[in-house]
Protein backbone atom coordinates (compact mmCIF):
# COMPACT_ATOMS: atom_id res chain seq x y z
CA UNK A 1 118.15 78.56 95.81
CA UNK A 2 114.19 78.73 95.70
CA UNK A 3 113.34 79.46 92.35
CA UNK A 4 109.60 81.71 91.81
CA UNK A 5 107.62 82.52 88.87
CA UNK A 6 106.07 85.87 88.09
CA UNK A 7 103.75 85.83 85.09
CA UNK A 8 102.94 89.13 83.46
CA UNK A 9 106.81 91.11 83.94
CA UNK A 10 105.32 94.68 83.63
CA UNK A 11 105.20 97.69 85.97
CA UNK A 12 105.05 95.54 89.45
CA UNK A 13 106.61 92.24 88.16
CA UNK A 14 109.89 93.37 86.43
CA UNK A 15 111.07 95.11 89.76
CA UNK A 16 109.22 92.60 91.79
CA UNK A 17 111.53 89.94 90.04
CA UNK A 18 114.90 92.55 90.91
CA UNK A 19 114.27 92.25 94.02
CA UNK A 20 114.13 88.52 94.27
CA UNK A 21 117.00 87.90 92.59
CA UNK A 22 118.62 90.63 95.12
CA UNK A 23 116.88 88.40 98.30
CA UNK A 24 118.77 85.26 97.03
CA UNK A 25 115.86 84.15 94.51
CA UNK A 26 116.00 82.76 91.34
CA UNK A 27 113.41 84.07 88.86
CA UNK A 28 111.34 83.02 85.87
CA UNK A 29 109.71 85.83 84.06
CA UNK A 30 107.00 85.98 81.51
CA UNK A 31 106.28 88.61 79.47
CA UNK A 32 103.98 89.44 76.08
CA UNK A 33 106.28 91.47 74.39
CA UNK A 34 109.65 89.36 71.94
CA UNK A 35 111.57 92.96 72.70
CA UNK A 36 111.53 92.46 76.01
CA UNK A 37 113.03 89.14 76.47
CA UNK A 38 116.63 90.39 75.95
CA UNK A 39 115.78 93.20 78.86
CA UNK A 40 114.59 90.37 81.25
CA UNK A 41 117.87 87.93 80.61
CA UNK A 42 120.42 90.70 80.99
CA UNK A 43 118.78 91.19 84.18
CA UNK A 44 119.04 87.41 85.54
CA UNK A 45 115.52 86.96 84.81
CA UNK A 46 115.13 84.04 82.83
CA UNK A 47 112.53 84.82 80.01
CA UNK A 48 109.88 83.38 79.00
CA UNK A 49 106.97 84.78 75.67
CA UNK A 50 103.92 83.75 77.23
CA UNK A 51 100.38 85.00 76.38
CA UNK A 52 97.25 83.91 77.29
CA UNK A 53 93.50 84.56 75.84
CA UNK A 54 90.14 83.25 76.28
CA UNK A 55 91.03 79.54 74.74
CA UNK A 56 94.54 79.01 74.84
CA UNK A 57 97.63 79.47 76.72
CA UNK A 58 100.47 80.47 74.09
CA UNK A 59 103.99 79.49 74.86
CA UNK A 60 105.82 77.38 76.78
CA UNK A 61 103.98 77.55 79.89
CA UNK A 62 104.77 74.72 81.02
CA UNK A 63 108.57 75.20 80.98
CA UNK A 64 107.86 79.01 83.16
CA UNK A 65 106.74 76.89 85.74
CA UNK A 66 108.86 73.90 86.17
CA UNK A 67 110.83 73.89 88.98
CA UNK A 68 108.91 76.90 90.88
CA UNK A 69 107.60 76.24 94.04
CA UNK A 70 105.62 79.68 93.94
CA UNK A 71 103.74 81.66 91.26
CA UNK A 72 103.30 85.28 91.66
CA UNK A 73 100.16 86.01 88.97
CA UNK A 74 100.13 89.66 88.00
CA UNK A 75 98.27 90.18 85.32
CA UNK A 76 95.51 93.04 84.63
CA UNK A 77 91.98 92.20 83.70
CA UNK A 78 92.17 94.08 80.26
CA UNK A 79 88.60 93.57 78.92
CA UNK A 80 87.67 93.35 75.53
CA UNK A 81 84.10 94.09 74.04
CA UNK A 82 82.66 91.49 71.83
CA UNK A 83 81.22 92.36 68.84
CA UNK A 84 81.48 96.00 68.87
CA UNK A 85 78.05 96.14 71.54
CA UNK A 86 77.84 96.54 74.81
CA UNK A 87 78.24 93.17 76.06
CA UNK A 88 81.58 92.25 77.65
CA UNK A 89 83.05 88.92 77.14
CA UNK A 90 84.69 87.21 80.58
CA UNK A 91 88.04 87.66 78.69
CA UNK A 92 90.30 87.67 82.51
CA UNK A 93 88.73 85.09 83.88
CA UNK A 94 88.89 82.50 81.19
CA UNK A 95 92.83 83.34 80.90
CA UNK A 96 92.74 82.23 85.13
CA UNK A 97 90.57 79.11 83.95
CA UNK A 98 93.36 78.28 80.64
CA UNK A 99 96.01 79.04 83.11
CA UNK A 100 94.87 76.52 86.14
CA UNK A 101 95.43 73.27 84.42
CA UNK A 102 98.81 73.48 83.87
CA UNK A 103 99.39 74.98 87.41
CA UNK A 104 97.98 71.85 88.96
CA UNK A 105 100.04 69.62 86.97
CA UNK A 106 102.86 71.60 87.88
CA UNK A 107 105.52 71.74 90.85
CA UNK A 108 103.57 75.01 92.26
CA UNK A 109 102.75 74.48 96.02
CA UNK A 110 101.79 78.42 96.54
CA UNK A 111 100.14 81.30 94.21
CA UNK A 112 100.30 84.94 94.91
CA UNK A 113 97.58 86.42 93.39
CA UNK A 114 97.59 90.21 92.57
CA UNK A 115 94.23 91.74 92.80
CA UNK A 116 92.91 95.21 93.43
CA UNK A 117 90.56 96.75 95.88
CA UNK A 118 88.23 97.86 93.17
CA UNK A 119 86.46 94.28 94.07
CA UNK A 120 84.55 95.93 96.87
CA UNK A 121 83.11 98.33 94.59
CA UNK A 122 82.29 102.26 95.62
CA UNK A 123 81.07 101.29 99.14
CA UNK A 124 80.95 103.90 101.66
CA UNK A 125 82.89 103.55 105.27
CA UNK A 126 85.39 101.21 106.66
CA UNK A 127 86.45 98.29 103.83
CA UNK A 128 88.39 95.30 105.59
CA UNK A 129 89.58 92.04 104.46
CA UNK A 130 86.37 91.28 105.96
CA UNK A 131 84.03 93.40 104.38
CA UNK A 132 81.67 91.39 101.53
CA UNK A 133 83.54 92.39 98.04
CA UNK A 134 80.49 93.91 95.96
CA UNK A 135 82.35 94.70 92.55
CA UNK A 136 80.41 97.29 90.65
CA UNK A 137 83.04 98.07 87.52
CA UNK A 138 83.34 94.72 85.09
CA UNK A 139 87.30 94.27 85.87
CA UNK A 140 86.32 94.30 89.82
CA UNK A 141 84.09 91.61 89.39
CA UNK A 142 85.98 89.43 87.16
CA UNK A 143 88.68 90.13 89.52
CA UNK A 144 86.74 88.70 92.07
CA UNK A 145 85.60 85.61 89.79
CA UNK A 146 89.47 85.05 89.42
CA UNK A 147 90.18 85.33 93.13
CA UNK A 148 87.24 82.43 93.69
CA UNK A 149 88.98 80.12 90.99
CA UNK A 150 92.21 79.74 92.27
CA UNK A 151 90.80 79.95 96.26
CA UNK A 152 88.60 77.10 95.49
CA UNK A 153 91.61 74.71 94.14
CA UNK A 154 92.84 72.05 95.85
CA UNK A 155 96.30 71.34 94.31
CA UNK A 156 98.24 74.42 95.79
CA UNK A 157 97.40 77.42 98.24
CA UNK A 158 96.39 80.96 97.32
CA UNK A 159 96.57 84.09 98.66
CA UNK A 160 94.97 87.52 97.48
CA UNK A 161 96.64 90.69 97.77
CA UNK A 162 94.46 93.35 97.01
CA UNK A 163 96.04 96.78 96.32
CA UNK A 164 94.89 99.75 96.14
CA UNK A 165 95.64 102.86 93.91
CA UNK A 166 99.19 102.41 92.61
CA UNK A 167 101.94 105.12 92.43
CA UNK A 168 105.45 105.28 91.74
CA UNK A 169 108.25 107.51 91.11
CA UNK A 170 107.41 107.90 87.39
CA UNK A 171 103.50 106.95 88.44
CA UNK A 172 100.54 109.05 90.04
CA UNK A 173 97.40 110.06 89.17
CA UNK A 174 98.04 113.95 89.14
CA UNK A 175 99.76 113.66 86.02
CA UNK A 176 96.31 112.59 84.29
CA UNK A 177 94.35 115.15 86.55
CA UNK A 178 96.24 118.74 86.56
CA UNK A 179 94.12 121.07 85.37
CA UNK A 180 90.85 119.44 85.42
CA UNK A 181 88.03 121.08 86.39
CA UNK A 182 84.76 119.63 88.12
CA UNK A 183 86.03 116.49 89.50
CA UNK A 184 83.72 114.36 91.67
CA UNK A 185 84.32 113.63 95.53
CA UNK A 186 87.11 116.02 96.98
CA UNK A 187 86.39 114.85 100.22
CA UNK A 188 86.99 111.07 99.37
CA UNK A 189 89.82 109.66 101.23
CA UNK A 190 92.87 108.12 98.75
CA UNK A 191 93.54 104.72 98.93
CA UNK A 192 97.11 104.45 97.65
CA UNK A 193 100.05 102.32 98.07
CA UNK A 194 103.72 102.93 96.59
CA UNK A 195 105.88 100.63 94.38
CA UNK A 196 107.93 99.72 96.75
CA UNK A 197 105.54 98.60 99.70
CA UNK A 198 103.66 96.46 97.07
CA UNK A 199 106.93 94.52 96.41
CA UNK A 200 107.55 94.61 100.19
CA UNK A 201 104.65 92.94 101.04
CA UNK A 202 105.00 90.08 98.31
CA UNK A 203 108.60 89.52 99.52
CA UNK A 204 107.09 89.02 103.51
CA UNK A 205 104.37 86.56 102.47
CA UNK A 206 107.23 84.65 100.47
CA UNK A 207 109.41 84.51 103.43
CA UNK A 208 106.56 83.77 105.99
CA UNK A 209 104.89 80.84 104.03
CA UNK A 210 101.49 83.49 104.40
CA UNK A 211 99.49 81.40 101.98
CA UNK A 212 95.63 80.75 101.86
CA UNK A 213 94.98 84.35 103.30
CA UNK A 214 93.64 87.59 102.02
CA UNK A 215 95.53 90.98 102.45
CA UNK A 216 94.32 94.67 101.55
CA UNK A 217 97.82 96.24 100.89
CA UNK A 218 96.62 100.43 101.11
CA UNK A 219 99.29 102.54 102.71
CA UNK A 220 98.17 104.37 106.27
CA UNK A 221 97.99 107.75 104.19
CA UNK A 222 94.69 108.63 103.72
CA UNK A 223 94.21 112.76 102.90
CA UNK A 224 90.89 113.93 101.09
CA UNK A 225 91.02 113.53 97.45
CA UNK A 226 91.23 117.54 96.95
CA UNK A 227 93.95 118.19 99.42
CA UNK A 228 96.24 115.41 98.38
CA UNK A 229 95.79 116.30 94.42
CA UNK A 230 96.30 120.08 95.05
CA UNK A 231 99.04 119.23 97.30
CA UNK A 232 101.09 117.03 94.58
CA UNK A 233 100.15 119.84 91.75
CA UNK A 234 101.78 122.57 93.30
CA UNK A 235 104.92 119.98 94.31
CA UNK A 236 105.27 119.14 90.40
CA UNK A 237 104.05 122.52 89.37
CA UNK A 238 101.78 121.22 87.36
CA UNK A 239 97.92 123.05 86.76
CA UNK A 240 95.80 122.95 89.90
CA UNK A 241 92.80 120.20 89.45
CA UNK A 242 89.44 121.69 90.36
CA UNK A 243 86.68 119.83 92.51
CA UNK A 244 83.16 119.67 92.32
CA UNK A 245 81.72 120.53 95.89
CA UNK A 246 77.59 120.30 94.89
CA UNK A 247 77.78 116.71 95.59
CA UNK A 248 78.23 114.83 98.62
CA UNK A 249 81.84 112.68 98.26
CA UNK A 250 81.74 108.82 99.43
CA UNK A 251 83.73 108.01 101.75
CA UNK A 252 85.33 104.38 101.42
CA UNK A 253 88.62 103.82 103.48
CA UNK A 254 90.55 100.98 103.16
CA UNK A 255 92.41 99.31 105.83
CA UNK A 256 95.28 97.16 105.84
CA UNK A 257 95.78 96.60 109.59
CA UNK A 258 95.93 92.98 108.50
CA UNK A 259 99.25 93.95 106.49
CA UNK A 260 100.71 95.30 110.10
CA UNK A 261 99.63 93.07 112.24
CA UNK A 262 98.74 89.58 111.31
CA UNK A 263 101.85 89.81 108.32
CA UNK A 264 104.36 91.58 110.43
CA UNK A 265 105.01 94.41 107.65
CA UNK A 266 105.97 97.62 108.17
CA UNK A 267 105.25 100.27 105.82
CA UNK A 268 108.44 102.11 104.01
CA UNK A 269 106.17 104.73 102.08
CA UNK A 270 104.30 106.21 104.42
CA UNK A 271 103.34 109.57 102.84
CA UNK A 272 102.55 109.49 99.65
């Protein structure tokens, strides 16, 4: 039985972690939070209190990844302002730079790297695995900074998956947005991708050994901004969000033909 760590057990990883255990897995799971270590060992998820900063790595990191031959890293690039100004210390990717050390001295042959699409930045047209990530947002471009650390490591293989807006059964933006009034680019194209094709794609690189490669994982859905946010108001009958037309929308859409065709995966969610 192939035993995998995830590190950072939160909306993606907990159910990421389910469904390894369910695909003949064993699991490790780290998590920030004492209350939740009970949750993670009644599931078969054995638990681990791990937290990391910009000098240390707390807990027993060490332990979380003995024995794992992969490490799924799925952790989000909360930023912290130093100081109270308006600087922005590199909080994320000193936590990568603590983390790598004990990675390389560990049995990990393979890291899974979950990044977002926001590393390209607000880029107008057709965004590919091959398009030249220009991060304009501070997480985006210590995303990106991350990415290059663990790429750029000899002792085990990395690949990037780069998703896109995330939604879920209990997740979607329309929830935040009802009711609003003047919101920017209706016309933009969504770049989504559902719960359950994010896991799906992490389970096929597992199985496939797809290591050392970049993926864009963006569901084939792509309806304008207004259209798709009207649409899912009236659905939850919730208030109707109102869009600012005075102002030309970008137009940035992301593909994942890499996902289909190079990775073999087929899409479960395909209308969002």
């Amino acid at each position: 039985m192939k035993q995998i760590s995830i590190l950072g057990c939160g909306w993606l990883g907990l159910p990421l972690a389910k469904a390894l255990l369910l695909n003949g897995f064993s699991a490790k799971g780290s998590t920030t939070s004492e209350s939740k270590l009970s949750t993670l060992k009644t599931l078969g998820i054995d638990p681990f209190l791990i937290s990391l900063d910009s000098k240390n790595t707390n807990g027993k990191v060490d332990d979380f990844l003995y024995g794992s031959e992969t490490l799924v890293i799925d952790i989000p690039p909360q930023l912290n302002r130093k100081n109270n100004d308006s600087s922005i210390e590199k909080i994320f990717v000193e936590k990568i730079k603590n983390l790598i050390p004990h990675i390389e001295k560990s049995d990990v042959k393979n890291v899974l790297f979950v990044s977002s699409t926001s590393v390209y930045g607000e880029a107008n047209g057709i965004i590919t695995e091959e398009t030249l990530p220009r991060p304009d947002t501070e997480s985006g471009k210590q995303l990106l900074e991350a990415e290059k650390l663990l790429q750029n490591n000899s002792h085990f293989k990395t690949t990037i998956l780069r998703f896109g807006g995330l939604i879920g059964e209990d997740r979607n933006p329309i929830k935040f947005l009802a009711g609003k009034q003047n919101l920017e680019n209706p016309e933009t194209p969504i770049n989504f991708i559902h719960q359950k094709d994010c896991i799906g794609i992490i389970l096929k690189i597992i199985a496939d050994d797809s290591w050392n490669e970049i993926y864009n994982g963006v569901c084939h859905f792509h309806p304008s901004r207004e259209k798709y946010y009207t649409q899912k108001a009236a659905e939850l009958k919730l208030p109707l969000p109102e869009f600012d037309h005075s102002k030309t929308s970008t137009k940035k859409l992301i593909l994942s033909d890499k996902v289909v065709n190079i990775l073999g995966y087929s899409f479960v969610k395909t209308n969002l």
